[in-house]
N, C-alpha and C. Protein backbone atom coordinates (compact mmCIF):
# COMPACT_ATOMS: atom_id res chain seq x y z
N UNK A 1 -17.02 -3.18 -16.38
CA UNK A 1 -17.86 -2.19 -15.74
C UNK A 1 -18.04 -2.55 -14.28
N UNK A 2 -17.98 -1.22 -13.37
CA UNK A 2 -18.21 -1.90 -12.00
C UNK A 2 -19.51 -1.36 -11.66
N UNK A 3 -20.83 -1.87 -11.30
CA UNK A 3 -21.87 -1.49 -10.94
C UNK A 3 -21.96 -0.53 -11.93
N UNK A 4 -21.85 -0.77 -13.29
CA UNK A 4 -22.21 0.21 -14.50
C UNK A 4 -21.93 1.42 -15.14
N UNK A 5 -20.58 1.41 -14.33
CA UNK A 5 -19.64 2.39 -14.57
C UNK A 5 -18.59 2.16 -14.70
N UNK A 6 -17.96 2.87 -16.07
CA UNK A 6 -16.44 2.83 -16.30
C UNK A 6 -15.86 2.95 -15.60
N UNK A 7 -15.08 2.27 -15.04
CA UNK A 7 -13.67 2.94 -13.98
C UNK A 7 -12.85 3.93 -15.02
N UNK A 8 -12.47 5.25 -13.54
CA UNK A 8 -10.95 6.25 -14.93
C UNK A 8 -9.96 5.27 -14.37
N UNK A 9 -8.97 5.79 -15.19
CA UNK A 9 -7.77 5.83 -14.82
C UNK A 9 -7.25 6.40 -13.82
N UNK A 10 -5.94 6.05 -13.49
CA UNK A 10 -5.21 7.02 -12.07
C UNK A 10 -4.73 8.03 -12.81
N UNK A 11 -3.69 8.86 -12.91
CA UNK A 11 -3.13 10.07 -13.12
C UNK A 11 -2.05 9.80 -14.06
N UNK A 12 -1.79 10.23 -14.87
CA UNK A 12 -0.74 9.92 -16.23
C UNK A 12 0.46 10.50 -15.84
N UNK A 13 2.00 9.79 -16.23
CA UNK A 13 2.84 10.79 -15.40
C UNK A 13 3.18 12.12 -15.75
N UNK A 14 2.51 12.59 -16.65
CA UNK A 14 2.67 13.46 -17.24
C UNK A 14 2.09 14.95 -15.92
N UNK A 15 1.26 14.52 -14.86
CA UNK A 15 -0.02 15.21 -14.33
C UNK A 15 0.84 14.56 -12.76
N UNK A 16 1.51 14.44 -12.25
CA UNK A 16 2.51 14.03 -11.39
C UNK A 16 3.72 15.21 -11.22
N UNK A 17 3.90 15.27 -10.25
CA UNK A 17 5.10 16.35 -9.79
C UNK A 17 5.39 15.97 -8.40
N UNK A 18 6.76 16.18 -8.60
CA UNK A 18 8.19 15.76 -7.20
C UNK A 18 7.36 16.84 -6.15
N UNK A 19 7.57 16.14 -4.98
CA UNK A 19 6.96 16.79 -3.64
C UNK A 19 5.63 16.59 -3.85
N UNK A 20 4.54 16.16 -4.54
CA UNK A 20 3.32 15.62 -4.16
C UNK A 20 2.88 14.45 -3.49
N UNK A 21 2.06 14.97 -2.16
CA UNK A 21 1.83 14.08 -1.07
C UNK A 21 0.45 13.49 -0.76
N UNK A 22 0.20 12.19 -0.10
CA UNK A 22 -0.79 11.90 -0.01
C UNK A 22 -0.62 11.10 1.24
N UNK A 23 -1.74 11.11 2.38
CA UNK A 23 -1.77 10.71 3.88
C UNK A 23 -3.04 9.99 3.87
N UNK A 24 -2.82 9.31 4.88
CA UNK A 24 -3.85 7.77 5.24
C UNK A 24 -4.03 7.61 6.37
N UNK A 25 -4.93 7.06 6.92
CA UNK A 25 -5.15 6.63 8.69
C UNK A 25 -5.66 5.50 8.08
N UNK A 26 -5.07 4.16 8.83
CA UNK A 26 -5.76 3.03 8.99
C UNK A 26 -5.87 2.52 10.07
N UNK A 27 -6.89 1.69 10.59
CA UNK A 27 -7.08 1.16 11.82
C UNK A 27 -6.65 -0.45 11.57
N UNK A 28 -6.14 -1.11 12.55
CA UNK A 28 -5.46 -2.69 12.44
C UNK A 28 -6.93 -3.35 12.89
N UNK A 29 -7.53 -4.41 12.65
CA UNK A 29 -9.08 -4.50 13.13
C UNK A 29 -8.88 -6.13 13.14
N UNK A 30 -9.59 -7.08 14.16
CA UNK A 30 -9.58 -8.36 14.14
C UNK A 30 -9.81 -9.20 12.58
N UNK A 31 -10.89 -8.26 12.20
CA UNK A 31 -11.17 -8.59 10.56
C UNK A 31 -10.66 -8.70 9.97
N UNK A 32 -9.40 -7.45 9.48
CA UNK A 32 -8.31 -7.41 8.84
C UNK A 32 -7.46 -8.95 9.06
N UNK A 33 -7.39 -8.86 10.16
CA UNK A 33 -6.16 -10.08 10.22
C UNK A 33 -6.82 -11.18 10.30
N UNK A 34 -7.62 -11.51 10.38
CA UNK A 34 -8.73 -12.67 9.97
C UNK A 34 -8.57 -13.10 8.75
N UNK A 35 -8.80 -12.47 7.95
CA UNK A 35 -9.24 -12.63 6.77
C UNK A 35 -7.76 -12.43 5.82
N UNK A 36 -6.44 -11.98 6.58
CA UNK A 36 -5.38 -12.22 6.28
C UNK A 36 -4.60 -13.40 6.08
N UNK A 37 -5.26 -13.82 7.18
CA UNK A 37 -4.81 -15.41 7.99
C UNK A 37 -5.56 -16.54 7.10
N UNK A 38 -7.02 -16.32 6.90
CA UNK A 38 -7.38 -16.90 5.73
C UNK A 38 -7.15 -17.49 4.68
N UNK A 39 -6.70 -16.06 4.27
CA UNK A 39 -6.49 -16.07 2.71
C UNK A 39 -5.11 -16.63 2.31
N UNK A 40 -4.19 -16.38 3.28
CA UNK A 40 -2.63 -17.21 3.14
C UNK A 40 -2.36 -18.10 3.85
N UNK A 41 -3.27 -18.30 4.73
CA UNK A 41 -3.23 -19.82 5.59
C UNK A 41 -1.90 -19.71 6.11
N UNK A 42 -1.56 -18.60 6.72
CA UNK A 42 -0.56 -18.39 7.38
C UNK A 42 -0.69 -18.89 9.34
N UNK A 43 -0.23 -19.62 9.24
CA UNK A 43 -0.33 -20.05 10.73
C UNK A 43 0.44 -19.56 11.95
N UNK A 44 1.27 -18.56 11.83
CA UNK A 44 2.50 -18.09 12.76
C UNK A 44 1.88 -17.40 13.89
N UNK A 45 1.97 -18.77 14.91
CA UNK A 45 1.28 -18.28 16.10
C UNK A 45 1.45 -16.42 16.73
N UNK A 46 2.66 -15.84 16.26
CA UNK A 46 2.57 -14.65 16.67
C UNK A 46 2.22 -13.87 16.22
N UNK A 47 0.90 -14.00 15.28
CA UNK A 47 -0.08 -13.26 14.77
C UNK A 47 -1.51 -12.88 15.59
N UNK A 48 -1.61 -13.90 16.33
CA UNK A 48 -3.03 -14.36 16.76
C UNK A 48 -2.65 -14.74 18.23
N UNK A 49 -1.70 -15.69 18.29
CA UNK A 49 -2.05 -16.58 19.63
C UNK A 49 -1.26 -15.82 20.76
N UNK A 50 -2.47 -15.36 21.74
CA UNK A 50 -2.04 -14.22 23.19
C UNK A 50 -1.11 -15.19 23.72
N UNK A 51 -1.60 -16.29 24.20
CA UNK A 51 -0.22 -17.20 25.26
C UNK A 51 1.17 -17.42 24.15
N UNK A 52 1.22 -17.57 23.08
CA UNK A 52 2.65 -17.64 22.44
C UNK A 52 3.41 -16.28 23.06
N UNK A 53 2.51 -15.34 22.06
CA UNK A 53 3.22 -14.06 22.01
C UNK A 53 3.72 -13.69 23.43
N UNK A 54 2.97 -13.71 24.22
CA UNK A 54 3.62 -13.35 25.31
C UNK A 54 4.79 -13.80 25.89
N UNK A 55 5.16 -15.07 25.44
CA UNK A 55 6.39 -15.78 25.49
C UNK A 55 7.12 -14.99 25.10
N UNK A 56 7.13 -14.20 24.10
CA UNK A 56 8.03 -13.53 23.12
C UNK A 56 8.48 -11.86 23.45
N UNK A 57 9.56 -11.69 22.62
CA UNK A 57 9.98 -10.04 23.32
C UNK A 57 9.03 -9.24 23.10
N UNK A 58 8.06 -9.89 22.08
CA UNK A 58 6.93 -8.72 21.33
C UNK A 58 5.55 -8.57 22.08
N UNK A 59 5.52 -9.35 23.44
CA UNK A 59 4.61 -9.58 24.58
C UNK A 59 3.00 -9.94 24.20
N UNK A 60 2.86 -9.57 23.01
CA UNK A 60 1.28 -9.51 22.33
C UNK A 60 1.67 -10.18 20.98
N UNK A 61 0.14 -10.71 20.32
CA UNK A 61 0.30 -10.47 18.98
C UNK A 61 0.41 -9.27 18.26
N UNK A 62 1.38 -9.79 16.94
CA UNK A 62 1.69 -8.58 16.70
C UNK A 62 0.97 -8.70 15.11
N UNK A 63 0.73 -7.95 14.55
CA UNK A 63 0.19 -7.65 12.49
C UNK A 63 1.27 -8.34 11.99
N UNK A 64 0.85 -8.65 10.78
CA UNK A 64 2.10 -9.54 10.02
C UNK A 64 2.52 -7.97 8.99
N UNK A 65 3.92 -7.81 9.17
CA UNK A 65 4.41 -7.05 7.90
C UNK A 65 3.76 -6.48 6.45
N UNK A 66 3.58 -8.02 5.84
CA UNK A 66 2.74 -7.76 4.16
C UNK A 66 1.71 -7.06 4.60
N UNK A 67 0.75 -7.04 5.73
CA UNK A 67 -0.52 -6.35 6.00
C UNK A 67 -0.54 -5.12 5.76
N UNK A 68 0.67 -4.28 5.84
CA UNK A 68 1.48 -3.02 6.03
C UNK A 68 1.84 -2.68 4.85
N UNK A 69 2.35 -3.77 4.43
CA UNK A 69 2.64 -3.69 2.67
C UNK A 69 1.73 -3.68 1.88
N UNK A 70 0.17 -4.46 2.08
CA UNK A 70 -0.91 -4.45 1.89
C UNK A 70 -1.43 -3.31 1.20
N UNK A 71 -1.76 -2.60 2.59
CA UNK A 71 -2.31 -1.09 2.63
C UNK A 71 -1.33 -0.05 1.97
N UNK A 72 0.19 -0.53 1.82
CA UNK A 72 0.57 0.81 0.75
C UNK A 72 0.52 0.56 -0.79
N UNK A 73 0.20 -0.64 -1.03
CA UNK A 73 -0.07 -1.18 -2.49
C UNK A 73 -1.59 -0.66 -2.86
N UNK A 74 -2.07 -0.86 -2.19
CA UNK A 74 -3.80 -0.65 -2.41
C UNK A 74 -4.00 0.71 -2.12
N UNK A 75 -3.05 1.82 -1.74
CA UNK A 75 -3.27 3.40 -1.81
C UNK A 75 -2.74 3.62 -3.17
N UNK A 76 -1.77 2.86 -3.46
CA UNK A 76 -0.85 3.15 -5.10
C UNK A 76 -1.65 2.92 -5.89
N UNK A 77 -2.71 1.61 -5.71
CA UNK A 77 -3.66 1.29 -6.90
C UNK A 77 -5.21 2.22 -6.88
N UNK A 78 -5.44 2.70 -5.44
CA UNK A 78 -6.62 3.32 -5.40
C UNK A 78 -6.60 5.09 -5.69
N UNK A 79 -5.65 5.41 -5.10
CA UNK A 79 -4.92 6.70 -5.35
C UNK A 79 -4.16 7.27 -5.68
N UNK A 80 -2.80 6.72 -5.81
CA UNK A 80 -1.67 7.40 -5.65
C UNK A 80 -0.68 7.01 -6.59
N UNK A 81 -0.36 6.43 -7.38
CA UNK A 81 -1.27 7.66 -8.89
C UNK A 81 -2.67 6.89 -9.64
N UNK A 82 -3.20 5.83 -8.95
CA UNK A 82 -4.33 4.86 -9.39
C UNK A 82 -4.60 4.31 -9.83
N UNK A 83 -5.91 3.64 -10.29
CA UNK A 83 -6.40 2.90 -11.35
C UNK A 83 -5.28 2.62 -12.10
N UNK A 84 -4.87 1.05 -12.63
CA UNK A 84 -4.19 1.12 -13.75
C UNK A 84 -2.72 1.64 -13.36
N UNK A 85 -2.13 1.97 -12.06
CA UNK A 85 -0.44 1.86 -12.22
C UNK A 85 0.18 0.12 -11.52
N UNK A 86 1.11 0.16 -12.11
CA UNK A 86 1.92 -1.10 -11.72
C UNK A 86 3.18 -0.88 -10.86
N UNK A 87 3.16 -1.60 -9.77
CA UNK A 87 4.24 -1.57 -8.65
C UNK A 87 5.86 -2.38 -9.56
N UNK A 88 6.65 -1.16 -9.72
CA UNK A 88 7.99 -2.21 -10.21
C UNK A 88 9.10 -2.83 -9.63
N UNK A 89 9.11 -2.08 -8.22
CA UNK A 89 10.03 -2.70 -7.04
C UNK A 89 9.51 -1.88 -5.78
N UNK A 90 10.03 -2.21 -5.09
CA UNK A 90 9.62 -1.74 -3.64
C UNK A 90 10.73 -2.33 -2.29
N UNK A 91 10.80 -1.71 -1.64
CA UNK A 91 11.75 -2.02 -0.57
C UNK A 91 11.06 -1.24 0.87
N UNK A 92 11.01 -2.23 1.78
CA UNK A 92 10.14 -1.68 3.02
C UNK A 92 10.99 -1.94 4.21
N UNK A 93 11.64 -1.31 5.30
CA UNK A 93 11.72 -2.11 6.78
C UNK A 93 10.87 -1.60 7.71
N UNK A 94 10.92 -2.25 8.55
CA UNK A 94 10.03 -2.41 9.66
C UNK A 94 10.82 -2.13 11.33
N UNK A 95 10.74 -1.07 11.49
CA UNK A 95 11.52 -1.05 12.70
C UNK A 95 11.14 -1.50 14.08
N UNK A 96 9.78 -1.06 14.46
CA UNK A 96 9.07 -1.96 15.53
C UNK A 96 7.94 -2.31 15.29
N UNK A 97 7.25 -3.57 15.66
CA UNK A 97 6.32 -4.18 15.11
C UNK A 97 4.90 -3.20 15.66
N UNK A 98 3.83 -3.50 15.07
CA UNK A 98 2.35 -2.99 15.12
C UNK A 98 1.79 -4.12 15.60
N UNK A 99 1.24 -3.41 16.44
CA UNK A 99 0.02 -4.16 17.58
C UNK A 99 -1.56 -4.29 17.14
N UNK A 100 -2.12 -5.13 16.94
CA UNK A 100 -3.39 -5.50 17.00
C UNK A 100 -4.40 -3.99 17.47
N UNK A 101 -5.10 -3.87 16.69
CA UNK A 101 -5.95 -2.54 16.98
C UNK A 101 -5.33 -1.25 17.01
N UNK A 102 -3.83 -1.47 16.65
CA UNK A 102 -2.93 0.11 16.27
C UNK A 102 -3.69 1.27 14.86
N UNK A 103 -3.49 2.14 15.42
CA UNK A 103 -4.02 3.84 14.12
C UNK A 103 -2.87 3.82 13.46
N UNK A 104 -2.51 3.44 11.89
CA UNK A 104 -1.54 4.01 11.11
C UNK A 104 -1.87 5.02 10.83
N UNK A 105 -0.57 6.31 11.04
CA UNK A 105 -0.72 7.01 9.66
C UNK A 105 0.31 6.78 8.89
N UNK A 106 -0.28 6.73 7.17
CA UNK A 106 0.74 6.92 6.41
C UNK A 106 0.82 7.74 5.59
N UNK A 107 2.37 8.05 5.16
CA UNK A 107 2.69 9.34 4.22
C UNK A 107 3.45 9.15 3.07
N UNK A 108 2.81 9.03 1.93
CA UNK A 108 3.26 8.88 0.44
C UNK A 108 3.64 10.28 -0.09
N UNK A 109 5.16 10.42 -0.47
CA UNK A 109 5.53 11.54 -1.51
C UNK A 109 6.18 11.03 -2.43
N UNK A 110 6.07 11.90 -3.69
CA UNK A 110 6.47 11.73 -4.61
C UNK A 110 8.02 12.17 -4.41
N UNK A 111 9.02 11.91 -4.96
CA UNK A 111 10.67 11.77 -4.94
C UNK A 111 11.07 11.91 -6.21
N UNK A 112 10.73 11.37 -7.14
CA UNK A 112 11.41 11.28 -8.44
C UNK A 112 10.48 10.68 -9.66
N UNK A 113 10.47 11.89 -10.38
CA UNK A 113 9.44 11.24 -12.05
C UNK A 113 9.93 11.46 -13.38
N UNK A 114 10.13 10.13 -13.42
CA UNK A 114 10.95 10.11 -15.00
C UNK A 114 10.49 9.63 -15.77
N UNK A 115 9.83 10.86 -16.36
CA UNK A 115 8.71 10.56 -17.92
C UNK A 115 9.09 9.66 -19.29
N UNK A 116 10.59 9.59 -19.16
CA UNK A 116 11.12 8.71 -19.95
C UNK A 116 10.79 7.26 -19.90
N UNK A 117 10.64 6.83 -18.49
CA UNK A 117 10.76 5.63 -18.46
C UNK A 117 9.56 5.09 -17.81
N UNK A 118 8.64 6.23 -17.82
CA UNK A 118 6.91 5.64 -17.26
C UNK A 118 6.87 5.43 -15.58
N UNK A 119 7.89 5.97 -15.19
CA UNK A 119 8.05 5.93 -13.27
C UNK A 119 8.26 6.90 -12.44
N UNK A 120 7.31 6.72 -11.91
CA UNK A 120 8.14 7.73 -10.27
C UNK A 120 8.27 6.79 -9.31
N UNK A 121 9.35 7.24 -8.01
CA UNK A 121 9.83 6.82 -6.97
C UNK A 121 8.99 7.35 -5.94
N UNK A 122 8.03 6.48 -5.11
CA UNK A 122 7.39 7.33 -3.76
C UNK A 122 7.60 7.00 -2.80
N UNK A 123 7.99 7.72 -1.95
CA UNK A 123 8.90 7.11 -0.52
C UNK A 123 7.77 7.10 0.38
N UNK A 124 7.65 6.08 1.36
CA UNK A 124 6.33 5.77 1.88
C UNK A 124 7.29 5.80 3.65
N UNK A 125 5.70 6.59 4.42
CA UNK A 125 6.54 6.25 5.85
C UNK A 125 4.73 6.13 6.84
N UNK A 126 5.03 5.11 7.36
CA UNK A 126 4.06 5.53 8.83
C UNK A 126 4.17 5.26 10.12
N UNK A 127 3.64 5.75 10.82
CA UNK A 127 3.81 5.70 11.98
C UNK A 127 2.58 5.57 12.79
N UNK A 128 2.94 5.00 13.98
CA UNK A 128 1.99 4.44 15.09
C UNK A 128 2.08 5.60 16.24
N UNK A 129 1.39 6.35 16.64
CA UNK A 129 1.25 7.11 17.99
C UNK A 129 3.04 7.93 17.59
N UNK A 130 3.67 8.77 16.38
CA UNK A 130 4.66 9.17 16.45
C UNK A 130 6.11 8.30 16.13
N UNK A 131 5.76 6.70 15.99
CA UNK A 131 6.94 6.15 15.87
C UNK A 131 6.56 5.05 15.25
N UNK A 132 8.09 5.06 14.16
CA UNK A 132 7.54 4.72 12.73
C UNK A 132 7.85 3.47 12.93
N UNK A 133 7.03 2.95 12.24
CA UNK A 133 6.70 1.44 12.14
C UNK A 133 7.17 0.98 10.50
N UNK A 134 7.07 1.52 9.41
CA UNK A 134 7.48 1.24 7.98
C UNK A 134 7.88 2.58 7.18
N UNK A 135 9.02 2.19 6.82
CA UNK A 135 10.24 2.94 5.94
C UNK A 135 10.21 2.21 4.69
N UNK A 136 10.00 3.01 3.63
CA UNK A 136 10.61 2.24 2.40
C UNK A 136 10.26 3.59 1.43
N UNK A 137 10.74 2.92 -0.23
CA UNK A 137 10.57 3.54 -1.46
C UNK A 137 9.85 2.42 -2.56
N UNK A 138 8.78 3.12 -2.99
CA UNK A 138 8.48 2.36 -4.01
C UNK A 138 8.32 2.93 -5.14
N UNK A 139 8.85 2.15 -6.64
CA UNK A 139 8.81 2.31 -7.62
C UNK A 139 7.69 2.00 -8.39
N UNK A 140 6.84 2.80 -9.13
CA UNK A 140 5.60 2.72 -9.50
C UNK A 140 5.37 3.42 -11.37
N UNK A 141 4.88 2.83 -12.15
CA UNK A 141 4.30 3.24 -13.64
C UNK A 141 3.22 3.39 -13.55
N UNK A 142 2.92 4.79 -13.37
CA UNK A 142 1.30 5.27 -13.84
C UNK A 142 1.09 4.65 -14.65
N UNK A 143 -0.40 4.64 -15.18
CA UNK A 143 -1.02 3.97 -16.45
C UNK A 143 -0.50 5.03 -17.22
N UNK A 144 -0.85 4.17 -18.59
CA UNK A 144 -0.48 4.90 -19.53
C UNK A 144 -1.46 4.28 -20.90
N UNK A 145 -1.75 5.48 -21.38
CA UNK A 145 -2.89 5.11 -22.55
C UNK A 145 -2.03 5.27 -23.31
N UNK A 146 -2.57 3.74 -24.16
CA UNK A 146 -2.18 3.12 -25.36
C UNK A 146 -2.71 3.81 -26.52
N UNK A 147 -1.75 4.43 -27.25
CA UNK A 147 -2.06 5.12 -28.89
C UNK A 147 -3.40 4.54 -29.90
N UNK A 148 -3.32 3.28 -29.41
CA UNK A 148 -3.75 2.25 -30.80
C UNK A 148 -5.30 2.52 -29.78
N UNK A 149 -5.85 2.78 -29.09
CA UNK A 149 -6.92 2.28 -28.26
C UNK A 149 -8.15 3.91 -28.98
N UNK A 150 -7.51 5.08 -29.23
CA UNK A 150 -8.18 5.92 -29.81
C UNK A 150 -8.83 6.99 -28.88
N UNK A 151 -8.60 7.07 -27.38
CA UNK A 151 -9.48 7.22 -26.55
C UNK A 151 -10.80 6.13 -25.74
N UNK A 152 -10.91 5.41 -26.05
CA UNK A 152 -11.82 4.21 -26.09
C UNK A 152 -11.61 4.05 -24.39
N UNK A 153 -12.69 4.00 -24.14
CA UNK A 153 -13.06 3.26 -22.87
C UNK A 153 -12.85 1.85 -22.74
N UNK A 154 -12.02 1.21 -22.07
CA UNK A 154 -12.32 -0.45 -21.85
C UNK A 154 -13.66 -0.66 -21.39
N UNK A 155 -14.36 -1.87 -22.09
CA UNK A 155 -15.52 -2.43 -20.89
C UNK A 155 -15.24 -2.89 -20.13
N UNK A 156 -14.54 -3.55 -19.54
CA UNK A 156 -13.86 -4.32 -18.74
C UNK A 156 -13.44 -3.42 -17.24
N UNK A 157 -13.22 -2.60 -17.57
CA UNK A 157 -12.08 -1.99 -16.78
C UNK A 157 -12.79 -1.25 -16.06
């Protein structure tokens, strides 16, 4: 229970259809990458440190990649198709890096749903001020309610 409420589920693939879209604005924030840096004890001065970076072709610090990858995992689990789906592969590039305090937008569509096998394909793109910063496709299994469960609410969940 979260604060005393069941969480639902995300969307069954059954309730999913090719060409359905979903868009995001995120802001890049000192916090964010704080607490990035933290948590993976990632030290690569060209995250953070102004005198490195500037050494470098990328003149500034720049966001680390996974951060990017981050935020499209956590739209798949919060929205898109939600609660309860599992990421089964994913493939991302990165064409020019994101700057410290950059506006993403991003754009999730659906591509391909094959009820057979519990997946759709959602091709993910965003962009910074018009120019895209992450290209990829990810493969994703809505939840799926288990026969044996009866309808039953998890407590847990």
């Amino acid at each position: 229970m979260l604060l005393g409420k069941k969480r639902k589920q995300g969307r069954k693939i059954e309730e999913i259809s090719v060409g359905e879209k979903l868009t995001l604005t995120e802001k890049i924030e000192d916090k964010d990458l704080l607490l990035y840096l933290g948590l993976t004890n990632d030290a690569n001065p060209l995250f953070i440190q102004h005198d490195y970076a500037s050494q470098t072709e990328y003149k500034k610090p720049v966001v680390p990649t996974i951060m990017l990858t981050g935020i499209v995992t956590s739209a798949i689990s919060k929205y898109f198709p939600g609660p309860g789906s599992y990421i089964r592969e994913q493939s991302f590039i990165f064409p020019i890096p994101v700057y410290h305090y950059s506006v993403i937008q991003f754009l999730f569509e659906v591509k391909e749903v094959n009820v057979k096998e519990n997946q759709i394909v959602i091709e993910v793109r965003a962009t910074n001020e018009e120019e895209e910063v992450l290209k990829g496709m990810v493969t994703v299994s809505p939840p799926k309610t288990i026969d044996t469960m009866n309808g039953k609410a998890l407590e847990n969940f």
